[in-house]
N, C-alpha and C. Protein backbone atom coordinates (compact mmCIF):
# COMPACT_ATOMS: atom_id res chain seq x y z
N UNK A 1 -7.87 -13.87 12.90
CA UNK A 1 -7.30 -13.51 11.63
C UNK A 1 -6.71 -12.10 11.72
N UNK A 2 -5.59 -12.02 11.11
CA UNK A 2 -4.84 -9.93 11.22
C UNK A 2 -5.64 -9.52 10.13
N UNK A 3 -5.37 -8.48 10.52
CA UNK A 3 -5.95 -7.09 9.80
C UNK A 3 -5.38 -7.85 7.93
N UNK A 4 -4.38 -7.67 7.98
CA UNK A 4 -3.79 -8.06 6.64
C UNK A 4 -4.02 -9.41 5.97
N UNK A 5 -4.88 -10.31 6.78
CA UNK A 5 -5.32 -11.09 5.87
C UNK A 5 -6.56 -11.30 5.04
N UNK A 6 -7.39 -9.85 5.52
CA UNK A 6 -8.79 -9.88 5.44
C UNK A 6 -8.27 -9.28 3.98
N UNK A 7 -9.61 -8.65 3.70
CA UNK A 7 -9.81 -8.54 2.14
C UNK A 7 -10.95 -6.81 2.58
N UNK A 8 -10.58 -5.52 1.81
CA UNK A 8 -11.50 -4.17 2.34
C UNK A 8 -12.29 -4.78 1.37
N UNK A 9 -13.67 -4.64 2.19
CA UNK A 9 -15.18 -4.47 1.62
C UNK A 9 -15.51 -3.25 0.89
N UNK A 10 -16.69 -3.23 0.28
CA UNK A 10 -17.24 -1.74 -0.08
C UNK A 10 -17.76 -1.21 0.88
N UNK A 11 -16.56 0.07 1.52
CA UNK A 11 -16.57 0.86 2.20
C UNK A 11 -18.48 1.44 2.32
N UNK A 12 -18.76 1.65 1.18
CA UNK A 12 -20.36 2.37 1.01
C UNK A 12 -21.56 1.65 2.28
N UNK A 13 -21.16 0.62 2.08
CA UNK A 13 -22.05 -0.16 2.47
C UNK A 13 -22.65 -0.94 4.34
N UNK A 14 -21.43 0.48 4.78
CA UNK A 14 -21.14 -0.04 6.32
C UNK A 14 -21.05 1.69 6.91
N UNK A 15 -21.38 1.94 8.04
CA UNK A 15 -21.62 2.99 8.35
C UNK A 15 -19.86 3.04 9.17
N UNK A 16 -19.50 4.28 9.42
CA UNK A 16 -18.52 4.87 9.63
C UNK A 16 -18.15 3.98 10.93
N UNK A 17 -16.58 3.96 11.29
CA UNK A 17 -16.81 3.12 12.89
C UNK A 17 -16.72 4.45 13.94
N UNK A 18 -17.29 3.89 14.63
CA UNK A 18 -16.96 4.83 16.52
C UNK A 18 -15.72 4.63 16.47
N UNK A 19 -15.18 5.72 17.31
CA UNK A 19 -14.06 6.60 17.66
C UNK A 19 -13.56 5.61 18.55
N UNK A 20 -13.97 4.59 19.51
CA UNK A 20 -13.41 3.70 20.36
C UNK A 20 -13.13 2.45 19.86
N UNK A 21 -13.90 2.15 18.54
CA UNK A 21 -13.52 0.50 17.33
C UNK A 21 -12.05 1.14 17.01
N UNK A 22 -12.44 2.71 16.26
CA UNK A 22 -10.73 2.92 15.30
C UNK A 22 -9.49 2.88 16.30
N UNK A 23 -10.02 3.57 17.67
CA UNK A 23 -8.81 3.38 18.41
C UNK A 23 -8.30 2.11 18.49
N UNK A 24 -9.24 1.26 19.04
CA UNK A 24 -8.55 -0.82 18.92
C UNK A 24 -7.98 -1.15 17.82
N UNK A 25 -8.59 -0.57 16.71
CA UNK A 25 -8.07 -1.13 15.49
C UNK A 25 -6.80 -0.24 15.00
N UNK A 26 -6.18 1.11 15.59
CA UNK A 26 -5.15 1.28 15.38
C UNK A 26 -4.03 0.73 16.25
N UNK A 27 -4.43 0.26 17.50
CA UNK A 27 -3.22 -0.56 18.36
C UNK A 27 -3.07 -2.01 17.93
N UNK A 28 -3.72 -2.19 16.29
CA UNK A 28 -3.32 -3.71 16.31
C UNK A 28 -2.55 -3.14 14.70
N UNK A 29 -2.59 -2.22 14.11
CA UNK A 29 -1.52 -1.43 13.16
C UNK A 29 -0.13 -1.37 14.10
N UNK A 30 0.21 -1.04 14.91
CA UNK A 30 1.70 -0.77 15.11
C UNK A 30 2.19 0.65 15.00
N UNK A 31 3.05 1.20 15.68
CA UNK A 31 3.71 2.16 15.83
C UNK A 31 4.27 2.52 13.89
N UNK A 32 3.66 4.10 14.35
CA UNK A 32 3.65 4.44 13.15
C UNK A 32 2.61 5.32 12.39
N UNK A 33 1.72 4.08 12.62
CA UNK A 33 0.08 4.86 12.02
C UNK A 33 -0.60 5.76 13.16
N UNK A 34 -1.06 6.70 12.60
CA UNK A 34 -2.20 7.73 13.31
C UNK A 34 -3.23 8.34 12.90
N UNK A 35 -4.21 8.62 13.36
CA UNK A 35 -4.73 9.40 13.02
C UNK A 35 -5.01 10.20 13.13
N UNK A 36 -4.80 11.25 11.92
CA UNK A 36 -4.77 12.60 11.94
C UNK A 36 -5.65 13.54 12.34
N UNK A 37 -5.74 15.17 11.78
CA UNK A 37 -6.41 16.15 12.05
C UNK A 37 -7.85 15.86 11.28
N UNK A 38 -8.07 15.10 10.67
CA UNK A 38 -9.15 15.03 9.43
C UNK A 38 -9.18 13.40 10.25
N UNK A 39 -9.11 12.97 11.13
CA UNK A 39 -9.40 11.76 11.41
C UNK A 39 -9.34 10.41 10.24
N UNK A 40 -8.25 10.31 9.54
CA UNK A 40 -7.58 9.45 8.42
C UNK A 40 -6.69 9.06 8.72
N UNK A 41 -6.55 8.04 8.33
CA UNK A 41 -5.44 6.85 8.93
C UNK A 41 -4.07 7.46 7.84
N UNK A 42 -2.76 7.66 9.08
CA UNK A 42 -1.99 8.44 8.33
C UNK A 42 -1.00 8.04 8.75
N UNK A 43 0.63 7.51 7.94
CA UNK A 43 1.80 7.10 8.22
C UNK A 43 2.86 7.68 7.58
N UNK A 44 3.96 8.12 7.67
CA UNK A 44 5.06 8.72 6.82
C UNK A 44 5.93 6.94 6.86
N UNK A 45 6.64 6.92 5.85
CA UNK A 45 7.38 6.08 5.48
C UNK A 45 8.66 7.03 4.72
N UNK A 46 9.80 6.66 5.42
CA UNK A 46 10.90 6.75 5.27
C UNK A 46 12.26 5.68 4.03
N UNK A 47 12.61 5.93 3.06
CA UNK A 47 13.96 5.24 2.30
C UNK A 47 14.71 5.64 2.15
N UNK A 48 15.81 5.24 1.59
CA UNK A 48 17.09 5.89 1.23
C UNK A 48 17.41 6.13 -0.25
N UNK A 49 16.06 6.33 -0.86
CA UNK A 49 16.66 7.28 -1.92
C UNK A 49 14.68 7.76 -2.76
N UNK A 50 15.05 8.29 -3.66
CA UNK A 50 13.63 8.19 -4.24
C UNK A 50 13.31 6.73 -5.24
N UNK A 51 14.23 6.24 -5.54
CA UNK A 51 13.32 5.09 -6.20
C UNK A 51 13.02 3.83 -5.23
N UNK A 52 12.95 3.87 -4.06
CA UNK A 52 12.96 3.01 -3.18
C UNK A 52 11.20 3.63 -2.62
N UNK A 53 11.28 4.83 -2.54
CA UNK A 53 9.87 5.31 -2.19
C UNK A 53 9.04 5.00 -3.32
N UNK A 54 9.61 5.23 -4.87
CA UNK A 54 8.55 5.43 -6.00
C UNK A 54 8.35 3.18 -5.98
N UNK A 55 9.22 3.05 -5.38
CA UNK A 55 8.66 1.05 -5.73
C UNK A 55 7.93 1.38 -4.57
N UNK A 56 7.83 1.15 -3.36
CA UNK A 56 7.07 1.32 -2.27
C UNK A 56 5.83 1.72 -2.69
N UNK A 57 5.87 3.17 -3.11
CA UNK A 57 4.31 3.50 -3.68
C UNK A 57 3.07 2.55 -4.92
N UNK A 58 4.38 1.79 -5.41
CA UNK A 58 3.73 1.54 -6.77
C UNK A 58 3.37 -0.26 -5.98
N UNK A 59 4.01 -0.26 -4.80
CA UNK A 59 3.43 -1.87 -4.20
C UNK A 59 2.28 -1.64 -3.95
N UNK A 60 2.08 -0.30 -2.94
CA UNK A 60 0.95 -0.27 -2.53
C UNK A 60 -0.28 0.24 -3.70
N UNK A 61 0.14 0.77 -4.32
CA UNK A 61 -0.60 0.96 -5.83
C UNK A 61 -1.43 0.02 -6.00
N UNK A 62 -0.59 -1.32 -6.13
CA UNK A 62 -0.91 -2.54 -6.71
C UNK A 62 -1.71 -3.35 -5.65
N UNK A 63 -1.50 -2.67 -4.31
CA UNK A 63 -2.34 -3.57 -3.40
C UNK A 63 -3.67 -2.93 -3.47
N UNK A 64 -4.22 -1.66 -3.52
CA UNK A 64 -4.96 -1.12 -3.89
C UNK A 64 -5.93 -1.09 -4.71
N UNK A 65 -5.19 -1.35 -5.83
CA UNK A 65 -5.78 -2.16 -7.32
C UNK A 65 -6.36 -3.09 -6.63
N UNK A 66 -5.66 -4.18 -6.41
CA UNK A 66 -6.54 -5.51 -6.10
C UNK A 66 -7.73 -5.18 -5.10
N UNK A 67 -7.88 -4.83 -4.04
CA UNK A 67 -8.27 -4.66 -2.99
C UNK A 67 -9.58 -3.82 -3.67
N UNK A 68 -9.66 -2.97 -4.30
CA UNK A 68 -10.67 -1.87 -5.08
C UNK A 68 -10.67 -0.73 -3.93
N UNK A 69 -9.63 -0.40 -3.07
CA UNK A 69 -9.44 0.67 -2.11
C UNK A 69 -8.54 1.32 -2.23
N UNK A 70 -8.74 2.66 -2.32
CA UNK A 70 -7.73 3.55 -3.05
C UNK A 70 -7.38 4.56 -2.00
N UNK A 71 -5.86 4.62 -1.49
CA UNK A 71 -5.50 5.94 -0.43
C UNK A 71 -4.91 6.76 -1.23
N UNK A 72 -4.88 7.62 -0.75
CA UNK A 72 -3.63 9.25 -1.21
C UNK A 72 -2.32 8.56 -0.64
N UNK A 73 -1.57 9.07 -1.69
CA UNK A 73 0.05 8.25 -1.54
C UNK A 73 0.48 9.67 -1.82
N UNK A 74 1.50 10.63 -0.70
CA UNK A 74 2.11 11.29 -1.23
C UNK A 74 3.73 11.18 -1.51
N UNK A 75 4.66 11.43 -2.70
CA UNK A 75 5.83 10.89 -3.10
C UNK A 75 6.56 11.92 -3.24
N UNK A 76 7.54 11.87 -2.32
CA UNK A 76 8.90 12.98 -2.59
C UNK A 76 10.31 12.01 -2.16
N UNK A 77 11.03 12.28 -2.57
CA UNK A 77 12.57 11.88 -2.80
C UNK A 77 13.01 11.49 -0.70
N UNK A 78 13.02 9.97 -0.90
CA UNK A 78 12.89 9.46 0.24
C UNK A 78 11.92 9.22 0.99
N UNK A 79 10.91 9.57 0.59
CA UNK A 79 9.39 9.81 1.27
C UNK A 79 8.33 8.95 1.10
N UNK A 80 7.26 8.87 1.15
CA UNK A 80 6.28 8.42 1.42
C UNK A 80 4.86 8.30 2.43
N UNK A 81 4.09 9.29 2.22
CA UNK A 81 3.21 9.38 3.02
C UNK A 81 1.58 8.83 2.23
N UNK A 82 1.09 7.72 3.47
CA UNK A 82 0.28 7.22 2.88
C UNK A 82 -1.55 7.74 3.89
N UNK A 83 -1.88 8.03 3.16
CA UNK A 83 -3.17 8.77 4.08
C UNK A 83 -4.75 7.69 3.70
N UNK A 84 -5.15 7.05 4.20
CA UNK A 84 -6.23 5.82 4.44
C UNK A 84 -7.61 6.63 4.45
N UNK A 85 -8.69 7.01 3.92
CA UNK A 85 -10.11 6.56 4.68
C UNK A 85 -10.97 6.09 3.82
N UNK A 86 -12.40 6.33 3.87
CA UNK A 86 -12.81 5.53 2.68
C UNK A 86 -13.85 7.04 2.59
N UNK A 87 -14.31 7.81 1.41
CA UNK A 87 -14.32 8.86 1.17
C UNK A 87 -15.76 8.65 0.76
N UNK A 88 -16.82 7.09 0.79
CA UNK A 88 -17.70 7.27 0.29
C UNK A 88 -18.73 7.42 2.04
N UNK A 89 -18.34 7.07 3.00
CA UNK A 89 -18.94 7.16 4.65
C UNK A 89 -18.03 8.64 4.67
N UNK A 90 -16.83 8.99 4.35
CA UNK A 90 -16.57 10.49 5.05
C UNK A 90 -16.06 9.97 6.51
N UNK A 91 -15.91 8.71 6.21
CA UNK A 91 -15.24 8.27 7.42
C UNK A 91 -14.15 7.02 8.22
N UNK A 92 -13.70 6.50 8.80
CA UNK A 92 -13.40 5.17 8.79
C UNK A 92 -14.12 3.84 8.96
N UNK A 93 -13.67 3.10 8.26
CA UNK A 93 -14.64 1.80 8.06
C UNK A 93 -13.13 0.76 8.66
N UNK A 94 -13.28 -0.21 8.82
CA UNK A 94 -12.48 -1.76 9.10
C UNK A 94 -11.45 -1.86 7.41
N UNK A 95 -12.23 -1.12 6.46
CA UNK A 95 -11.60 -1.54 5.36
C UNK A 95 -9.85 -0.72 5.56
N UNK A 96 -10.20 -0.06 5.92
CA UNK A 96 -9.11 1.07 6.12
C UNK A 96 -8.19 1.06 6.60
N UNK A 97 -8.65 -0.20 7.85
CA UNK A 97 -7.41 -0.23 8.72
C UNK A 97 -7.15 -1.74 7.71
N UNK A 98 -7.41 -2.87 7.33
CA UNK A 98 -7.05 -3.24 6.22
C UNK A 98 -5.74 -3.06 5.33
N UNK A 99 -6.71 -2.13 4.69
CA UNK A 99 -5.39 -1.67 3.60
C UNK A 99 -4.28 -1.38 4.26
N UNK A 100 -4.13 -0.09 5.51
CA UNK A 100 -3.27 -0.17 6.06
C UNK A 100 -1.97 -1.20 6.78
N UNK A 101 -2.98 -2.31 7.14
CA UNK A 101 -2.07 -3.38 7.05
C UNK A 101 -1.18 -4.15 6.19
N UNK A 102 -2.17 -4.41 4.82
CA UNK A 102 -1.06 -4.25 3.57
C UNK A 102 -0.17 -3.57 3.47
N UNK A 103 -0.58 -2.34 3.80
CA UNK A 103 0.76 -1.63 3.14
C UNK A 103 1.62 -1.89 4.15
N UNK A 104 1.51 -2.18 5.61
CA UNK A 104 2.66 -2.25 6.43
C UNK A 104 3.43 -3.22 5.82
N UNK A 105 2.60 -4.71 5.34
CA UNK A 105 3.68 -5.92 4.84
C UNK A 105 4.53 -5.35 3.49
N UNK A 106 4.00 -4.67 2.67
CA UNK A 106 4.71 -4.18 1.47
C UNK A 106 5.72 -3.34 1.76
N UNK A 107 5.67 -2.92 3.36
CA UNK A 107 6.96 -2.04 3.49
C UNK A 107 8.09 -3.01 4.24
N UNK A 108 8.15 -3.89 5.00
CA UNK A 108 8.78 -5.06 5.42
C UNK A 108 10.47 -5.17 4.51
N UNK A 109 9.92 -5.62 2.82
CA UNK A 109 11.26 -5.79 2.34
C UNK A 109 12.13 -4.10 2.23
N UNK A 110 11.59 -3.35 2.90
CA UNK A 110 12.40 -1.99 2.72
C UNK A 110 13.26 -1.87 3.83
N UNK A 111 12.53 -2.19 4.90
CA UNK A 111 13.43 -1.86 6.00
C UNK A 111 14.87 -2.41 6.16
N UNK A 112 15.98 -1.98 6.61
CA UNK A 112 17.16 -1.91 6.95
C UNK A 112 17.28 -3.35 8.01
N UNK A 113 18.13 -4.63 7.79
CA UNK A 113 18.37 -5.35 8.67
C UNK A 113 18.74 -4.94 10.13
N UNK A 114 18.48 -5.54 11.34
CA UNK A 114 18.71 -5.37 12.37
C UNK A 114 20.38 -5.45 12.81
């Protein structure tokens, strides 16, 4: 099953993953995601204008909502940076890379045809 078909658990309830799970589980995310200085799953997303970023944000909003997993979305004019962890471990959980996968499919209808 992908990352994006699962469903994030309550983060609380699962202890943080090892540094060698998040690495596997970011080579099945795709070019793009990393993780950062604070060890959080972190992607910039690129559009061509700001209301193309502010729908983008408000998909993943909504995937969020459902999901009961909430990232930092930051929004500037063309932009989009989406920052992942789960804040009740202080660390990464499976849920994380999850969401992240959502949001990759919610960015799909943005991209520019080949």
């Amino acid at each position: 099953m992908e990352l994006a078909d699962k469903n994030c658990s309550d983060g609380g309830s699962v202890p943080p993953l090892k540094a060698i799970r998040a690495k596997e589980l970011l080579k099945e995310l795709g070019q793009g995601w990393k993780l950062n200085g604070r060890r959080h799953l972190e992607r910039h997303y690129t559009f061509k204008d700001f209301a193309q970023a502010l729908a983008f944000a408000n998909k993943v909003g909504a995937v969020a909502e459902a999901e009961g997993h909430h990232p930092d979305l930051y929004l500037t004019w063309g932009k989009c940076k989406v920052e992942i962890w789960s804040h009740k471990v202080k660390g990464l959980t499976e849920s994380d890379f999850v969401l992240a996968a959502k949001t990759e499919r919610k960015f799909k209808p943005f991209r520019a045809p080949a």
